[in-house]
Each structure stands twice: as C-alpha cells, then as structure tokens.
N, C-alpha and C. Protein backbone atom coordinates (compact mmCIF):
# COMPACT_ATOMS: atom_id res chain seq x y z
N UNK A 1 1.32 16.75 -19.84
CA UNK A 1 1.77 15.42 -20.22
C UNK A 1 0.57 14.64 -20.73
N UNK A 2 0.71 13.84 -21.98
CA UNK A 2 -0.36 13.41 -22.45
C UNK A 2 0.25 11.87 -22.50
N UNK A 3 -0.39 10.46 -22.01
CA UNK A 3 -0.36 9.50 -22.47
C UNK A 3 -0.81 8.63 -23.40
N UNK A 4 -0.26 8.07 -24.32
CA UNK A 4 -0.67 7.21 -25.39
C UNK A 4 -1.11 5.88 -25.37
N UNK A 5 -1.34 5.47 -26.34
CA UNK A 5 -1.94 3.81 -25.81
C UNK A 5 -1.34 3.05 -25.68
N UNK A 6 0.54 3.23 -26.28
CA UNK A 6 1.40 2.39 -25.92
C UNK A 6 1.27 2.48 -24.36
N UNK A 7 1.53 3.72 -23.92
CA UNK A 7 2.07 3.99 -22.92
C UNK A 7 0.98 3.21 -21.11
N UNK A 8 -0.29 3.39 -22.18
CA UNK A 8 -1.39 2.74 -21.56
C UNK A 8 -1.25 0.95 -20.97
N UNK A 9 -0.85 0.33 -22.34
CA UNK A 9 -0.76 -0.53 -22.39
C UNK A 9 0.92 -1.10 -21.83
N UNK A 10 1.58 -0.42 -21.41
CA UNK A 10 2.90 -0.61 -20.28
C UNK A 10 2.88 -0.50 -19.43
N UNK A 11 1.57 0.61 -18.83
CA UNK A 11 1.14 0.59 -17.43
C UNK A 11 0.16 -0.52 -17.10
N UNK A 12 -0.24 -1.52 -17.75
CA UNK A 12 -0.66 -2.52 -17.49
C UNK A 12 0.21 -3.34 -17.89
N UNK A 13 1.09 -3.66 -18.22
CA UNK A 13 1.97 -4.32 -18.10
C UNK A 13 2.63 -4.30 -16.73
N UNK A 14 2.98 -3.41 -16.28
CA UNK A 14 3.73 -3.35 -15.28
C UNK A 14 3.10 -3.38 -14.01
N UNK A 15 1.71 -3.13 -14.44
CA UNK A 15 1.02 -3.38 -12.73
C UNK A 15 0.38 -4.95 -12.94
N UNK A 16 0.57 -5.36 -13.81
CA UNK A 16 0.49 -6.88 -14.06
C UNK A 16 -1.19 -7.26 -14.30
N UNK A 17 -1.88 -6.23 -15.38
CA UNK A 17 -3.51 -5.96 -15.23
C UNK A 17 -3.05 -6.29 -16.96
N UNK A 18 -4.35 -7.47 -17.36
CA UNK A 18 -4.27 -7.40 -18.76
C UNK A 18 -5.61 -6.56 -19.20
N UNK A 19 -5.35 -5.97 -20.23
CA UNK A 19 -5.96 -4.99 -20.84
C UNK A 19 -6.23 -4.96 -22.31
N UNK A 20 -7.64 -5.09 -22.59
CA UNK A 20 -8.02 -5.78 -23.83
C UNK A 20 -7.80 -4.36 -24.86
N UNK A 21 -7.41 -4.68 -25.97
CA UNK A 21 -7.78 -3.16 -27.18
C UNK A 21 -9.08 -2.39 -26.66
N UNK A 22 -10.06 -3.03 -26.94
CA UNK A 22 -11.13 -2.13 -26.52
C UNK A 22 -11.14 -1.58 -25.35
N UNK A 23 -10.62 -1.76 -24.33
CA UNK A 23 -10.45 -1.16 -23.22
C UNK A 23 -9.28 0.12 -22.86
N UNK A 24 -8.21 -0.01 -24.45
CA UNK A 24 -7.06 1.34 -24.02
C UNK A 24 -7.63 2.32 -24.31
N UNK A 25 -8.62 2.74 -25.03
CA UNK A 25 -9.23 3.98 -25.38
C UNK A 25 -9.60 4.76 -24.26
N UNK A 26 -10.34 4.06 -23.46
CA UNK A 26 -11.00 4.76 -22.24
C UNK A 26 -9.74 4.76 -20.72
N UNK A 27 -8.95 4.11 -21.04
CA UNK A 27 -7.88 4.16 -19.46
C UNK A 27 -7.57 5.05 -20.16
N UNK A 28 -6.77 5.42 -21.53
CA UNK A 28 -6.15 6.61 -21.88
C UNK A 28 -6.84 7.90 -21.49
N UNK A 29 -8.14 8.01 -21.62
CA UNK A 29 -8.45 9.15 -21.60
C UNK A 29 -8.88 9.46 -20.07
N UNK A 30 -8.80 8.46 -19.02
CA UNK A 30 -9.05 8.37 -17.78
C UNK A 30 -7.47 9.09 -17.14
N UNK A 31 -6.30 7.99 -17.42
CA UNK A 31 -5.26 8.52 -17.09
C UNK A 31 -5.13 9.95 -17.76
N UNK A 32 -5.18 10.32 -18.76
CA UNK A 32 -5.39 11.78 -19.06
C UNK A 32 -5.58 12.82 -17.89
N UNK A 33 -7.13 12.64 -17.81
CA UNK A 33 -7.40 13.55 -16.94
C UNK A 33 -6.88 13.10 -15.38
N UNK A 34 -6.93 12.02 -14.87
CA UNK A 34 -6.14 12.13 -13.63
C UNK A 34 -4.57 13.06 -13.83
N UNK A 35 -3.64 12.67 -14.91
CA UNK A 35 -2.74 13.52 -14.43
C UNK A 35 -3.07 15.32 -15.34
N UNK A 36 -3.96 15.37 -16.21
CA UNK A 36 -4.85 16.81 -15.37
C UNK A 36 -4.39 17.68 -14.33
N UNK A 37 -5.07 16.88 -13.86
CA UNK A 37 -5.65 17.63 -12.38
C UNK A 37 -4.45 17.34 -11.78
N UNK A 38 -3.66 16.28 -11.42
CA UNK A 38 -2.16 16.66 -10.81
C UNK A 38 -1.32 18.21 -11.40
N UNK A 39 -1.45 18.08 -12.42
CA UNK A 39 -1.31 19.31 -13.07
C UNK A 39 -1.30 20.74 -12.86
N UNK A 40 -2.84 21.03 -12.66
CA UNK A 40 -4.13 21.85 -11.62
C UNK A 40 -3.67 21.67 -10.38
N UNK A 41 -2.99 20.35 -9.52
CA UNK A 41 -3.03 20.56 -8.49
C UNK A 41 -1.30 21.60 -7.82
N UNK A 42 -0.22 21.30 -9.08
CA UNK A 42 0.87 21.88 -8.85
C UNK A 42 0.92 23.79 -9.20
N UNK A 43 0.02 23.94 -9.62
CA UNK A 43 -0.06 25.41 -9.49
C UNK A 43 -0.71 26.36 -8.27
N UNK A 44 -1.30 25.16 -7.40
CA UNK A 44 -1.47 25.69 -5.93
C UNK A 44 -0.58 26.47 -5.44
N UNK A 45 0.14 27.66 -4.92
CA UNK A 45 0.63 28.11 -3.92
C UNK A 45 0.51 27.49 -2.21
N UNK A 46 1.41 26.65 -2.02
CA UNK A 46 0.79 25.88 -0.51
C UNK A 46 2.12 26.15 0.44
N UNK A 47 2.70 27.18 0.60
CA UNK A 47 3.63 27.92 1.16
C UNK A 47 3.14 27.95 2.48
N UNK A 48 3.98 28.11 3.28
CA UNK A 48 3.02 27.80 4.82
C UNK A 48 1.99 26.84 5.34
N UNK A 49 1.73 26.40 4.57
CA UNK A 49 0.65 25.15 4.63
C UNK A 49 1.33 24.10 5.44
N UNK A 50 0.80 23.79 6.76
CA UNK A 50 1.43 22.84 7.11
C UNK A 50 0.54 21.39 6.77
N UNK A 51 1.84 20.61 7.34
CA UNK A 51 0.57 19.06 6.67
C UNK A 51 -0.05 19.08 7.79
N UNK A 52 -0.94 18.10 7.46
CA UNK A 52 -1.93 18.00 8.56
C UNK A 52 -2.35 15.75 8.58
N UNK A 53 -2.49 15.70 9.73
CA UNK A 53 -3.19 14.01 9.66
C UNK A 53 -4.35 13.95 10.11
N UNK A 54 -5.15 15.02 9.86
CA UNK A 54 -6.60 14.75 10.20
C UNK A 54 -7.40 16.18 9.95
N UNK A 55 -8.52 16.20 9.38
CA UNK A 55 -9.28 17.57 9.16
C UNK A 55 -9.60 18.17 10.67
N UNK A 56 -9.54 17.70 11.68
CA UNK A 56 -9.62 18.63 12.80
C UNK A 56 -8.36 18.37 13.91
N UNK A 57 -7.92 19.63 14.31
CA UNK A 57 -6.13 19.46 14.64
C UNK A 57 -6.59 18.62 16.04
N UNK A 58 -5.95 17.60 16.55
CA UNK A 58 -5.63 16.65 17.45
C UNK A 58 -3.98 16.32 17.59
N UNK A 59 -4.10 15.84 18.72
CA UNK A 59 -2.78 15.11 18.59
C UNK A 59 -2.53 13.58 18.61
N UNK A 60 -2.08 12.58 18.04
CA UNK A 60 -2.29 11.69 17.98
C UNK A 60 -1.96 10.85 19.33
N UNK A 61 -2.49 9.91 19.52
CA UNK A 61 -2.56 8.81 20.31
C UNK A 61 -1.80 8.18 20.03
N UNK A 62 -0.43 7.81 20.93
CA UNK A 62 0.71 6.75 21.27
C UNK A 62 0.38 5.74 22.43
N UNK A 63 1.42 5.45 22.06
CA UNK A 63 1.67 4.15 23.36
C UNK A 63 2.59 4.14 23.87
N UNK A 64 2.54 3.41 24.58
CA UNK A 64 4.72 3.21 25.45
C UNK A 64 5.16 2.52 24.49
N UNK A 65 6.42 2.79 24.65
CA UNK A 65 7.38 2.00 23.69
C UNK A 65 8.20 1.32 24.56
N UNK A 66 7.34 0.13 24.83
CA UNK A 66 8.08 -1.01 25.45
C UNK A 66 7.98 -2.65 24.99
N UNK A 67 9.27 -3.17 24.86
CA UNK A 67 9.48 -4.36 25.04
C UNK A 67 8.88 -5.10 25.41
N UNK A 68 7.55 -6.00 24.63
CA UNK A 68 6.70 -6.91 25.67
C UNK A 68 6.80 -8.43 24.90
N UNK A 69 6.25 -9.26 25.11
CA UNK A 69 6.06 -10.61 24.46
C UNK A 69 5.26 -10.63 23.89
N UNK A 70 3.80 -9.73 24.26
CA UNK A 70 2.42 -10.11 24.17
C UNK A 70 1.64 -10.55 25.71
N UNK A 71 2.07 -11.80 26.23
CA UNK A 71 1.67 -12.45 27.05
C UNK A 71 0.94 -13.12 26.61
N UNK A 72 0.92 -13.48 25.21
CA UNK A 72 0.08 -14.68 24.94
C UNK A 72 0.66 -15.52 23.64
N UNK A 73 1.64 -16.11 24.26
CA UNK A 73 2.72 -17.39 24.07
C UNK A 73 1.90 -18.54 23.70
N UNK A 74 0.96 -19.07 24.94
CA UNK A 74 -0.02 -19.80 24.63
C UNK A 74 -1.28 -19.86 24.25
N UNK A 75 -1.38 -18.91 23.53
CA UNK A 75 -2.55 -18.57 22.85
C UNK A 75 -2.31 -18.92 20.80
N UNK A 76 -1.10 -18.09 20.72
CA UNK A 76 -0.27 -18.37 19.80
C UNK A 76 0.07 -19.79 18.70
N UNK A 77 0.66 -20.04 19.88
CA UNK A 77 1.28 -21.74 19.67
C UNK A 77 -0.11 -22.92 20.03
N UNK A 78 -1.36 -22.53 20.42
CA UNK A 78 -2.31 -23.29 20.79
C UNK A 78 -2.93 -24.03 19.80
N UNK A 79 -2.65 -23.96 18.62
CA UNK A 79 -3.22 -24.79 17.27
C UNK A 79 -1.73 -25.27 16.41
N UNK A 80 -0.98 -25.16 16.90
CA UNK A 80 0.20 -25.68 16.25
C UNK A 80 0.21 -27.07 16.39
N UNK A 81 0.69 -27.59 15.13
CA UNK A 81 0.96 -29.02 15.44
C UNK A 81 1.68 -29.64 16.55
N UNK A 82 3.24 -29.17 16.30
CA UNK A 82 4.52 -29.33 17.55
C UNK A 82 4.66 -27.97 17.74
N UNK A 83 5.19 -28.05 19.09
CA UNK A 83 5.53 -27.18 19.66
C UNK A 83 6.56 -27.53 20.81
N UNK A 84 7.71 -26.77 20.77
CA UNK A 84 8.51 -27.11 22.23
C UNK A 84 8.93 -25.83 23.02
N UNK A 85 8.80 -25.58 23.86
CA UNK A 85 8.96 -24.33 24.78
C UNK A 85 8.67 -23.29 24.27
N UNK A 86 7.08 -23.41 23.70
CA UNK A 86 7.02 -22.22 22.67
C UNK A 86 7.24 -21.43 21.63
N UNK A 87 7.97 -22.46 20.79
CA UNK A 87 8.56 -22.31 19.11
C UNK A 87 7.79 -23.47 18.77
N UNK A 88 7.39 -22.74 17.42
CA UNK A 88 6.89 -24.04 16.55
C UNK A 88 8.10 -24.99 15.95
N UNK A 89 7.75 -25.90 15.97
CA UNK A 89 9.09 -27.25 15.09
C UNK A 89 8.32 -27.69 13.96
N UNK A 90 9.02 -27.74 12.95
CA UNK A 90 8.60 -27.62 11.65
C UNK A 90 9.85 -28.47 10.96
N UNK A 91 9.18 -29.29 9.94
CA UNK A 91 10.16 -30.73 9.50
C UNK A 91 11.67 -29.85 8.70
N UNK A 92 12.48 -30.17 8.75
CA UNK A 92 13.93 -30.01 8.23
C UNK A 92 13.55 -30.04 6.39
N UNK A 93 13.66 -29.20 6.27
CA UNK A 93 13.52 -28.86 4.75
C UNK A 93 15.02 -28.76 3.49
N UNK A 94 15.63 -27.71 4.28
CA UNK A 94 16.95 -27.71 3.68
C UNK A 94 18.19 -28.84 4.08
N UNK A 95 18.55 -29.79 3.22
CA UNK A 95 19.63 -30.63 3.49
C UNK A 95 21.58 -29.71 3.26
C-alpha cells in the first residue's frame, strides 16, 4: 500500500494537525515506510505465540474488588466552595 499526498494531507485533516506543502513530501515518505514494515511485520508466522504483558513471564498484581468510598470524603470536598453532606452544590444552571 502506497500513500499519496492527498491521502497525506486527509490524515491531517482528520487528526486535526495542519500541514504545510512543504511538509507532505516527507510525512509521505515517512508514512510509507511505517506501513512497510507493518507489511514485513504480517508475514511473520506467530502461530503459537502467546501474547505476553511483559518481557519476563510474571503474573500480574491485583487487588480486591471491593466497594469502598475512598475514605477520604473530606479530603475531597476540602477546597470546595459549598459543600453539604459531602456533595458539592453548584449554582442551578439549567432553567
């Protein structure tokens, strides 16, 4: 797959990056070779390969999965302007 400079210039469009003329020459030939090597990378054989989340096998570290508040309600709400039983109150906006 080869991209063009339109095509250059829609991917900055769409990631919302303005991109001067002088500058599509070189993303083109950048995006080029990145999808390359995606390319290179789909002719791997990775059959059995399991995934992995870290270069040396571990098992990851959890927690309980419980229901808490925090315990710090008033820590929270401690710079708020108003506050009443621990909700912030905030002026009526929608009529």
């Amino acid at each position: 797959m080869s991209v063009d400079a339109a095509t250059v210039r829609r991917i900055g469009h769409l990631a919302r990056i303005a991109i001067s003329d002088a500058e599509v020459p070189a993303l083109q030939v950048e995006l080029n070779a990145i999808l390359a090597f995606v390319e290179q990378l789909q002719e791997l054989n990775v059959d059995g390969v399991e995934p992995m989340t870290s270069v040396m096998p571990m098992t990851m570290k959890k927690r309980a999965d419980v229901v808490s508040d925090g315990d710090i309600a008033d820590k929270i709400i401690a710079n708020a302007p108003v506050t009443d039983d621990h909700f912030f109150l905030v002026p009526k906006v929608v009529e």
